[in-house]
PDB file of N, CA and C in Angstrom:
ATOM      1  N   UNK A   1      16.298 -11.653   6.686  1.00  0.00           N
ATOM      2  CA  UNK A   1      16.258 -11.121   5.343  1.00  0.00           C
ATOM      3  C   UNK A   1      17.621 -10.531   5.026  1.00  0.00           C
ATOM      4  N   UNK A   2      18.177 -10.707   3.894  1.00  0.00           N
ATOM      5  CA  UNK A   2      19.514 -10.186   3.519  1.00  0.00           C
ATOM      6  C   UNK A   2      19.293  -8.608   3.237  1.00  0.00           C
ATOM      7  N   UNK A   3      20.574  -7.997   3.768  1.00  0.00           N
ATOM      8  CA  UNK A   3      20.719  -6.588   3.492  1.00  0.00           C
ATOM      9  C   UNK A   3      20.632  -6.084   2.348  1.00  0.00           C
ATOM     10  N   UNK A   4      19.999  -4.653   2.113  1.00  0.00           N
ATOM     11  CA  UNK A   4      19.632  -3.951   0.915  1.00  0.00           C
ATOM     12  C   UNK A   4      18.708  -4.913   0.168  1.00  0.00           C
ATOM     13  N   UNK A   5      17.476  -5.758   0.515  1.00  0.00           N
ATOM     14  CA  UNK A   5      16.083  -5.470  -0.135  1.00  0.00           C
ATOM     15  C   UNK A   5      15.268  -5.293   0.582  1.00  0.00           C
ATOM     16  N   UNK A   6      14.250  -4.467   0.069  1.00  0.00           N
ATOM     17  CA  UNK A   6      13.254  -3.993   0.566  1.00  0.00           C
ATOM     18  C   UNK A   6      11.873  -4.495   0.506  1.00  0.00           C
ATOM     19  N   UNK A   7      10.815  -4.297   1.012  1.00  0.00           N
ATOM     20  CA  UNK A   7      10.293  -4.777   1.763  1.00  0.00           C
ATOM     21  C   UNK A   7       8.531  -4.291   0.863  1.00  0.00           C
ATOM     22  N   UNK A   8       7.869  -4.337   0.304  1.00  0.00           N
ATOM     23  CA  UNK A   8       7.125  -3.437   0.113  1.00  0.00           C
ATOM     24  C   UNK A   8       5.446  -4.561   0.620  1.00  0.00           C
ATOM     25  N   UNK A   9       5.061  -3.666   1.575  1.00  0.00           N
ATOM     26  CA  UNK A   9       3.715  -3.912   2.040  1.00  0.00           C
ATOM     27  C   UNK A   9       2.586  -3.216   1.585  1.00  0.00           C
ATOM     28  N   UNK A  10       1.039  -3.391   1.840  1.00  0.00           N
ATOM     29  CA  UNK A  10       0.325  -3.035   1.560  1.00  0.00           C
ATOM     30  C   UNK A  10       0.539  -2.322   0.210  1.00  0.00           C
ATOM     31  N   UNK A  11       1.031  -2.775  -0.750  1.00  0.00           N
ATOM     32  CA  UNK A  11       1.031  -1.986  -2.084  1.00  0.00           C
ATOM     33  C   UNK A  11       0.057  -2.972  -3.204  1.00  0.00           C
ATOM     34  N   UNK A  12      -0.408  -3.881  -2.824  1.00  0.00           N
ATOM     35  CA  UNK A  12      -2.038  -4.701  -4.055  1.00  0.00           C
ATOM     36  C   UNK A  12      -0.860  -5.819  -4.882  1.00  0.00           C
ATOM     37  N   UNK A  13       0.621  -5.774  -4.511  1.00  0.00           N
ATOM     38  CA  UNK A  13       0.996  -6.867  -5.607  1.00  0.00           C
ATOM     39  C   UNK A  13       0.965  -8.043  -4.665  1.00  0.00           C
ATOM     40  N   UNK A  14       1.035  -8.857  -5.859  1.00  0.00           N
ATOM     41  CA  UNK A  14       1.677 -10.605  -4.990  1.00  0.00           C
ATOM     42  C   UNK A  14       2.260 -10.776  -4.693  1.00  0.00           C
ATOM     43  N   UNK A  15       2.216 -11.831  -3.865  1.00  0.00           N
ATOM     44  CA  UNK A  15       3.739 -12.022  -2.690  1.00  0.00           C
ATOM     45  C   UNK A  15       3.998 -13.454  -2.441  1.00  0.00           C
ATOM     46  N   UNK A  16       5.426 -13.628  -3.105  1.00  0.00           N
ATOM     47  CA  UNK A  16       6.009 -15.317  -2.861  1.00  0.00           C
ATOM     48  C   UNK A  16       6.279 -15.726  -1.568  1.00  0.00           C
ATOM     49  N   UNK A  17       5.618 -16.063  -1.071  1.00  0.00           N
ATOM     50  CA  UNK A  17       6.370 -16.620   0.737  1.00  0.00           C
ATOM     51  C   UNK A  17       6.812 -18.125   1.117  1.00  0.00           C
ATOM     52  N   UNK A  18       8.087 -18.188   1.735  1.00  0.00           N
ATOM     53  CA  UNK A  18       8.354 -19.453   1.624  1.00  0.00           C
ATOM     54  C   UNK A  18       8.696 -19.659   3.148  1.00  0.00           C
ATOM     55  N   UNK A  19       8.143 -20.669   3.979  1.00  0.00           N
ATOM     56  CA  UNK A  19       8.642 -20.757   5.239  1.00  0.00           C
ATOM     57  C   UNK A  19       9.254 -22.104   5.824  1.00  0.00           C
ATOM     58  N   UNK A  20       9.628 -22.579   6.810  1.00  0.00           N
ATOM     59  CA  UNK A  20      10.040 -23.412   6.865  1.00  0.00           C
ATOM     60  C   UNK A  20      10.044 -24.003   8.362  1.00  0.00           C
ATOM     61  N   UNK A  21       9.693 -25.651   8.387  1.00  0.00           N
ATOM     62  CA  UNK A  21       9.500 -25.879   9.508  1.00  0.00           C
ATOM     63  C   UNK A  21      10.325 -25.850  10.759  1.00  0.00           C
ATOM     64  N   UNK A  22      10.330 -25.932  12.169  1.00  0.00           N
ATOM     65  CA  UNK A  22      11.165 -25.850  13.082  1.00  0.00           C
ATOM     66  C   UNK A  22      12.450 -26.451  12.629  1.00  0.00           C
ATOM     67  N   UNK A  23      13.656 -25.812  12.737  1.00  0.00           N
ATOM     68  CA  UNK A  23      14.705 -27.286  12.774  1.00  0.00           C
ATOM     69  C   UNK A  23      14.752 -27.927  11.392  1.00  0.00           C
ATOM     70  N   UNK A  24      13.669 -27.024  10.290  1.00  0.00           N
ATOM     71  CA  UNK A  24      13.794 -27.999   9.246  1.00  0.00           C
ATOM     72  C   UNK A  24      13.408 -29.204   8.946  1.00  0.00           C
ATOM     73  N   UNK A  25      12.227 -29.702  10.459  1.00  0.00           N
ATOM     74  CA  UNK A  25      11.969 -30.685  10.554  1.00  0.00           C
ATOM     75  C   UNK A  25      11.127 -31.713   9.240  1.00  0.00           C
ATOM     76  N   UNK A  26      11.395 -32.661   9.358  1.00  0.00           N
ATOM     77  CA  UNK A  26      10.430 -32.814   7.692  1.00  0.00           C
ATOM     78  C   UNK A  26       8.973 -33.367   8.903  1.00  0.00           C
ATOM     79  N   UNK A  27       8.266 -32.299   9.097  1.00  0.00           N
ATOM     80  CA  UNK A  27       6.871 -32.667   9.640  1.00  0.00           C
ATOM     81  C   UNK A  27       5.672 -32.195   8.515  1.00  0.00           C
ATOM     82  N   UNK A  28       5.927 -32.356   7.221  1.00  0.00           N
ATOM     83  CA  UNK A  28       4.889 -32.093   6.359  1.00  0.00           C
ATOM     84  C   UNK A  28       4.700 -33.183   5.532  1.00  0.00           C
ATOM     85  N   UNK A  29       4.834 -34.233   5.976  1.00  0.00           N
ATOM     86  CA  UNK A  29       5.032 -35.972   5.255  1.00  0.00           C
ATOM     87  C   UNK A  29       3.910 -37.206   5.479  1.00  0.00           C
ATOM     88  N   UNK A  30       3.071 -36.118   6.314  1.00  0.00           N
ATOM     89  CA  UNK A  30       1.987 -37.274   6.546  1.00  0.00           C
ATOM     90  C   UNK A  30       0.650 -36.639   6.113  1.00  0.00           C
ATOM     91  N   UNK A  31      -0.576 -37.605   5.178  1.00  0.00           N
ATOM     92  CA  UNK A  31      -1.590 -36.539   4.943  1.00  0.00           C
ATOM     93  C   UNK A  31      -2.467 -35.655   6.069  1.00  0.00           C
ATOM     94  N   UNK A  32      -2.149 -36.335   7.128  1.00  0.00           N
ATOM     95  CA  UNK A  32      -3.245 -35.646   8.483  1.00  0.00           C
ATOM     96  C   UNK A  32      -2.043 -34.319   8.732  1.00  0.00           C
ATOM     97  N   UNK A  33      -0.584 -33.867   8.635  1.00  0.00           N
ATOM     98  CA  UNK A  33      -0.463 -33.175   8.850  1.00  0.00           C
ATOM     99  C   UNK A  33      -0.513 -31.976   7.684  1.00  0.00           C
ATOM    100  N   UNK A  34      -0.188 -32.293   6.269  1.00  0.00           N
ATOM    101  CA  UNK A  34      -0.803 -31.553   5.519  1.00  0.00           C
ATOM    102  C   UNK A  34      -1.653 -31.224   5.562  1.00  0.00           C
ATOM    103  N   UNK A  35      -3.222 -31.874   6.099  1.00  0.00           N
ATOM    104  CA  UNK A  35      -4.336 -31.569   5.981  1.00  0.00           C
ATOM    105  C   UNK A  35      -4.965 -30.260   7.161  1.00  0.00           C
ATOM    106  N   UNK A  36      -3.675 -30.401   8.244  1.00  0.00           N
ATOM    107  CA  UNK A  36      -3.899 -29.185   9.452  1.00  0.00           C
ATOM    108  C   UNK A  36      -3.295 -28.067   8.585  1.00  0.00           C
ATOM    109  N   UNK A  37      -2.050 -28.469   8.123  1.00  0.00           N
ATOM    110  CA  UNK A  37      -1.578 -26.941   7.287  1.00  0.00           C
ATOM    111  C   UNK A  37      -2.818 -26.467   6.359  1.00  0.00           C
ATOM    112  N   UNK A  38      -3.190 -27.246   5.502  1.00  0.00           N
ATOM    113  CA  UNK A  38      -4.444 -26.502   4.663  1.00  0.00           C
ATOM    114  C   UNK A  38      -5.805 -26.213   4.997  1.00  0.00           C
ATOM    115  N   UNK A  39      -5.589 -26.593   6.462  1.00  0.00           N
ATOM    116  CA  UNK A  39      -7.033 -26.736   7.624  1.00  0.00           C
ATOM    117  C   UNK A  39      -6.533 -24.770   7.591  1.00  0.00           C
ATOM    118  N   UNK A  40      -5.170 -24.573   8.492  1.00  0.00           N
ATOM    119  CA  UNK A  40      -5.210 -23.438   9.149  1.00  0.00           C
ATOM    120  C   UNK A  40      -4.964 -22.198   8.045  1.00  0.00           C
ATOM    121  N   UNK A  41      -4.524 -22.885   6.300  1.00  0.00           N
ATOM    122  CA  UNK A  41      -4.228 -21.853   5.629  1.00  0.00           C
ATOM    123  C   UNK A  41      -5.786 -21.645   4.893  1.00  0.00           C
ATOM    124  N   UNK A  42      -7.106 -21.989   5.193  1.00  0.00           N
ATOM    125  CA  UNK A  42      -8.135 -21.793   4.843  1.00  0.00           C
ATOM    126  C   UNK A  42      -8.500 -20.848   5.076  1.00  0.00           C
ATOM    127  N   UNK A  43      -8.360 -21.362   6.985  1.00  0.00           N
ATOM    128  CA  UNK A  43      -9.168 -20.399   8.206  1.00  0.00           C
ATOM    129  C   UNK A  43      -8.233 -19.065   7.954  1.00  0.00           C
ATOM    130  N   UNK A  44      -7.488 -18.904   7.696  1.00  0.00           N
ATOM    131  CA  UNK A  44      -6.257 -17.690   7.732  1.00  0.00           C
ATOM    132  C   UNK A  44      -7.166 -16.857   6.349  1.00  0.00           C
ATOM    133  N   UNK A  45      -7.187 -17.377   5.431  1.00  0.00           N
ATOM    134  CA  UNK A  45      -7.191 -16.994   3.859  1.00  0.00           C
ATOM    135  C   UNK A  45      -9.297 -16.049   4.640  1.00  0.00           C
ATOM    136  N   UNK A  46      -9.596 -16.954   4.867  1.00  0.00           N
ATOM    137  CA  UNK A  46     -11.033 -16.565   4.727  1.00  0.00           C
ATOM    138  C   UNK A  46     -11.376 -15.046   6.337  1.00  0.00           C
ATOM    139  N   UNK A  47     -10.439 -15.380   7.124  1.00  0.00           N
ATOM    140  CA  UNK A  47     -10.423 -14.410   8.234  1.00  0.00           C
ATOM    141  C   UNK A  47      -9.913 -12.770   7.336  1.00  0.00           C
ATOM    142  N   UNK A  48      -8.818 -13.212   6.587  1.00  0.00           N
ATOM    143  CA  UNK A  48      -8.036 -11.956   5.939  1.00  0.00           C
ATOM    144  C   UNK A  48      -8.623 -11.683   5.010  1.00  0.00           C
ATOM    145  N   UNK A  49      -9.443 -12.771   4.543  1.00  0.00           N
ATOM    146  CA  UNK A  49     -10.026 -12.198   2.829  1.00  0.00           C
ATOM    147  C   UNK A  49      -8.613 -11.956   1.790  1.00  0.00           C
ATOM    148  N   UNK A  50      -7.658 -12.857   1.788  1.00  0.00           N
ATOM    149  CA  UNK A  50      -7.107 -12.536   0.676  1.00  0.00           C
ATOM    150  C   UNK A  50      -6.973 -13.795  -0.149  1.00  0.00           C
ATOM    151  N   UNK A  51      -6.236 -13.863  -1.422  1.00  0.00           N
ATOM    152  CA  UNK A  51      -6.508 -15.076  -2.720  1.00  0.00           C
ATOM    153  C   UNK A  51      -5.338 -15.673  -2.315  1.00  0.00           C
ATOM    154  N   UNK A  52      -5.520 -16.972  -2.184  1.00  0.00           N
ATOM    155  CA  UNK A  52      -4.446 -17.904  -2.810  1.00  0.00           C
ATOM    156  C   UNK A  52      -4.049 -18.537  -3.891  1.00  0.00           C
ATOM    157  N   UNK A  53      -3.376 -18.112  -4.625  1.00  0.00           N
ATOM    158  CA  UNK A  53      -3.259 -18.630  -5.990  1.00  0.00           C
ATOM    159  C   UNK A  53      -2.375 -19.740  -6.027  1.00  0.00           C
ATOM    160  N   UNK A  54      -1.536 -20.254  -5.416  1.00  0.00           N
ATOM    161  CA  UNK A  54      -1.127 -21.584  -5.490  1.00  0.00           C
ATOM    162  C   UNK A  54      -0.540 -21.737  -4.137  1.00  0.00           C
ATOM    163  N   UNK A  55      -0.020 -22.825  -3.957  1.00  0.00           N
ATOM    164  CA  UNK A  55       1.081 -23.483  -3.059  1.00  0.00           C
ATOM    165  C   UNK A  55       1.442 -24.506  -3.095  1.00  0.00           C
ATOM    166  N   UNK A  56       3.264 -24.935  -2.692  1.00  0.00           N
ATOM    167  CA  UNK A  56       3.316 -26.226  -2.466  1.00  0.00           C
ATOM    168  C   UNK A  56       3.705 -26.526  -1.586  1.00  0.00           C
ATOM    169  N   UNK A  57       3.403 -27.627  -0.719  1.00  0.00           N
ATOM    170  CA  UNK A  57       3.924 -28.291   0.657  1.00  0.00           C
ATOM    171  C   UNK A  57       4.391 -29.148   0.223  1.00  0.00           C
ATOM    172  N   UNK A  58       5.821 -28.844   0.984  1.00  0.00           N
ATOM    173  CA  UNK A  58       7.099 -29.493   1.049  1.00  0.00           C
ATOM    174  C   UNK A  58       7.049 -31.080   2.215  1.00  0.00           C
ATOM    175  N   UNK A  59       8.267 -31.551   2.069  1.00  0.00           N
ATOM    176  CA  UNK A  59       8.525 -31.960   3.489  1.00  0.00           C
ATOM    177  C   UNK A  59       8.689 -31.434   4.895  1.00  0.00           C
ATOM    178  N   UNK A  60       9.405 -30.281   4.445  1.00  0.00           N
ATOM    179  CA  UNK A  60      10.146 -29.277   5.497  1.00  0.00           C
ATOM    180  C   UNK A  60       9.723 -28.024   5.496  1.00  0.00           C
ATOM    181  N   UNK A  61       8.712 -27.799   4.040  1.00  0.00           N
ATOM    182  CA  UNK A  61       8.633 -26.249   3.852  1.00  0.00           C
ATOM    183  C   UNK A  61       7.434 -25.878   2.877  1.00  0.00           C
ATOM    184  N   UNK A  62       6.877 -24.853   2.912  1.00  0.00           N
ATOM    185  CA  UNK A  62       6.046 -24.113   2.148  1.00  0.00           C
ATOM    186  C   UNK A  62       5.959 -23.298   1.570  1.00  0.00           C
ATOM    187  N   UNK A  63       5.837 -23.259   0.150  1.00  0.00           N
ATOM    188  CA  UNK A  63       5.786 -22.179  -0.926  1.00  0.00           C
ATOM    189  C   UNK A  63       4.190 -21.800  -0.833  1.00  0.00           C
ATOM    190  N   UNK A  64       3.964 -20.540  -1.018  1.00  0.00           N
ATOM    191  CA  UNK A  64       2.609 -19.887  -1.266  1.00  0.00           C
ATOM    192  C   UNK A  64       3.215 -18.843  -1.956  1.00  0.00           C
ATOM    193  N   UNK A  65       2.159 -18.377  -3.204  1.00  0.00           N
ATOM    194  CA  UNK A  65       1.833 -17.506  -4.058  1.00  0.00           C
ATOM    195  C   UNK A  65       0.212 -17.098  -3.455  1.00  0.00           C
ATOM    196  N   UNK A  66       0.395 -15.376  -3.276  1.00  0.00           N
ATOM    197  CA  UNK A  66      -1.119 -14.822  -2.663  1.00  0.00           C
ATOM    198  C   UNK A  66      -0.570 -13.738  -2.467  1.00  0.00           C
ATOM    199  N   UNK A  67      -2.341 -13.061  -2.659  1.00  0.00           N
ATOM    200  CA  UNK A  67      -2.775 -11.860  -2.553  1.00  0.00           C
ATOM    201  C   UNK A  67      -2.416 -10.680  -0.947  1.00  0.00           C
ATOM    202  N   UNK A  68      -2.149  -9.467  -1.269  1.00  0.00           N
ATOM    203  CA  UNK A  68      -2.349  -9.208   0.372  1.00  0.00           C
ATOM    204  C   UNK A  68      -3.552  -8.912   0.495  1.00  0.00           C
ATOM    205  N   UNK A  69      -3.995  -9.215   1.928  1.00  0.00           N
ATOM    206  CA  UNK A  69      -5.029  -9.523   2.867  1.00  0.00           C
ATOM    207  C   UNK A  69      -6.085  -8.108   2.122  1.00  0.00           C
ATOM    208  N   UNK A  70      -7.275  -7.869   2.530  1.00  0.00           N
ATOM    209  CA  UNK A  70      -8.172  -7.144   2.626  1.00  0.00           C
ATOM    210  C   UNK A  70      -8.228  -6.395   3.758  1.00  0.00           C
ATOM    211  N   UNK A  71      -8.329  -7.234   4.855  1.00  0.00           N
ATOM    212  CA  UNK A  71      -8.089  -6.657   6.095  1.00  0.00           C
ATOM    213  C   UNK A  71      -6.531  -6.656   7.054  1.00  0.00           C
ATOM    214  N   UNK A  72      -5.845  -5.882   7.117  1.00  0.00           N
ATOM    215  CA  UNK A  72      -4.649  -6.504   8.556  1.00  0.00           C
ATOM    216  C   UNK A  72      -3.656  -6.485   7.306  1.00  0.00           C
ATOM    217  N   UNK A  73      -2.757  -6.888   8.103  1.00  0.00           N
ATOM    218  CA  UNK A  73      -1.186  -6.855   6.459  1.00  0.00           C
ATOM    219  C   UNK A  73      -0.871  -8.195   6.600  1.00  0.00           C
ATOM    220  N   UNK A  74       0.059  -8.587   5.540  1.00  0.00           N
ATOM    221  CA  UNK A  74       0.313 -10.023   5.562  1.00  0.00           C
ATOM    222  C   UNK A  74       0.848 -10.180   6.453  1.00  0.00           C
ATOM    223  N   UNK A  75       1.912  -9.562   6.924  1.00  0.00           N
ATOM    224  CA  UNK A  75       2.443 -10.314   8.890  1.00  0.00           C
ATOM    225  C   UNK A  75       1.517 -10.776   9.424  1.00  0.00           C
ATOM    226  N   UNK A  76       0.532 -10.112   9.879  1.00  0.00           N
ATOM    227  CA  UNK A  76      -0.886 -10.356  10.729  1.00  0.00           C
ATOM    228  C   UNK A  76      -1.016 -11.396  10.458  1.00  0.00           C
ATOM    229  N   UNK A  77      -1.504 -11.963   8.904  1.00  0.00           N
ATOM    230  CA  UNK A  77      -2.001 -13.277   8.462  1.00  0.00           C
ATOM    231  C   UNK A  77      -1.108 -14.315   8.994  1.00  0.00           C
ATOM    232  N   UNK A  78       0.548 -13.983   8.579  1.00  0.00           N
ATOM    233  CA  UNK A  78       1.597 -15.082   8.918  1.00  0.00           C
ATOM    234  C   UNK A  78       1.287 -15.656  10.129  1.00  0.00           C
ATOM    235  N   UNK A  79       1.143 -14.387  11.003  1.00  0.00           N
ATOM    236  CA  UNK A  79       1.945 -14.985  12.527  1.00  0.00           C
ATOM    237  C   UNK A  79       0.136 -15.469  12.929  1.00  0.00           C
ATOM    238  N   UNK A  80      -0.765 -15.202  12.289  1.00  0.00           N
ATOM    239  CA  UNK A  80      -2.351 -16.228  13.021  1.00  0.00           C
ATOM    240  C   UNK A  80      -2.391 -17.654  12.757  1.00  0.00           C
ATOM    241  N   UNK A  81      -1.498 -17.592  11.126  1.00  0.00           N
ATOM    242  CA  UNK A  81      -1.774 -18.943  11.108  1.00  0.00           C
ATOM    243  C   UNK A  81      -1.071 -19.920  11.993  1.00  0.00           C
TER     244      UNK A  81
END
């Protein structure tokens, strides 16, 4: 994360997250592997109880727009899925 922004957790707003595969690899190009990413961002969404309001899968990367969790903070969620 670049110096001087901050960080704000558990405060009820939305949160843009964008991540990206190993290496940049483009491993998001086939439907069976999209279909594990939206397999594990289900199981994630429904364990935490929080909303997903959109996303897009990339080749290389993932945009999500969502809620923080109900239970646990969004790190928690990141690093289960």
């Amino acid at each position: 994360m670049p110096w001087g922004l901050t960080r704000f957790h558990q405060s009820g707003q939305t949160h843009f997250v964008t991540f990206c595969c190993y290496h940049r690899r483009r491993l998001l190009t086939s439907d069976e592997s999209r279909g594990t990413f939206e397999s594990a961002l289900e199981r994630v969404r429904r364990h935490y109880k929080l909303c997903v309001y959109g996303y897009v899968v990339m080749p290389e990367h993932v945009h999500l727009l969502l809620s923080e969790p109900q239970q646990g903070t969004l790190a928690d969620a990141q690093k289960r899925a």
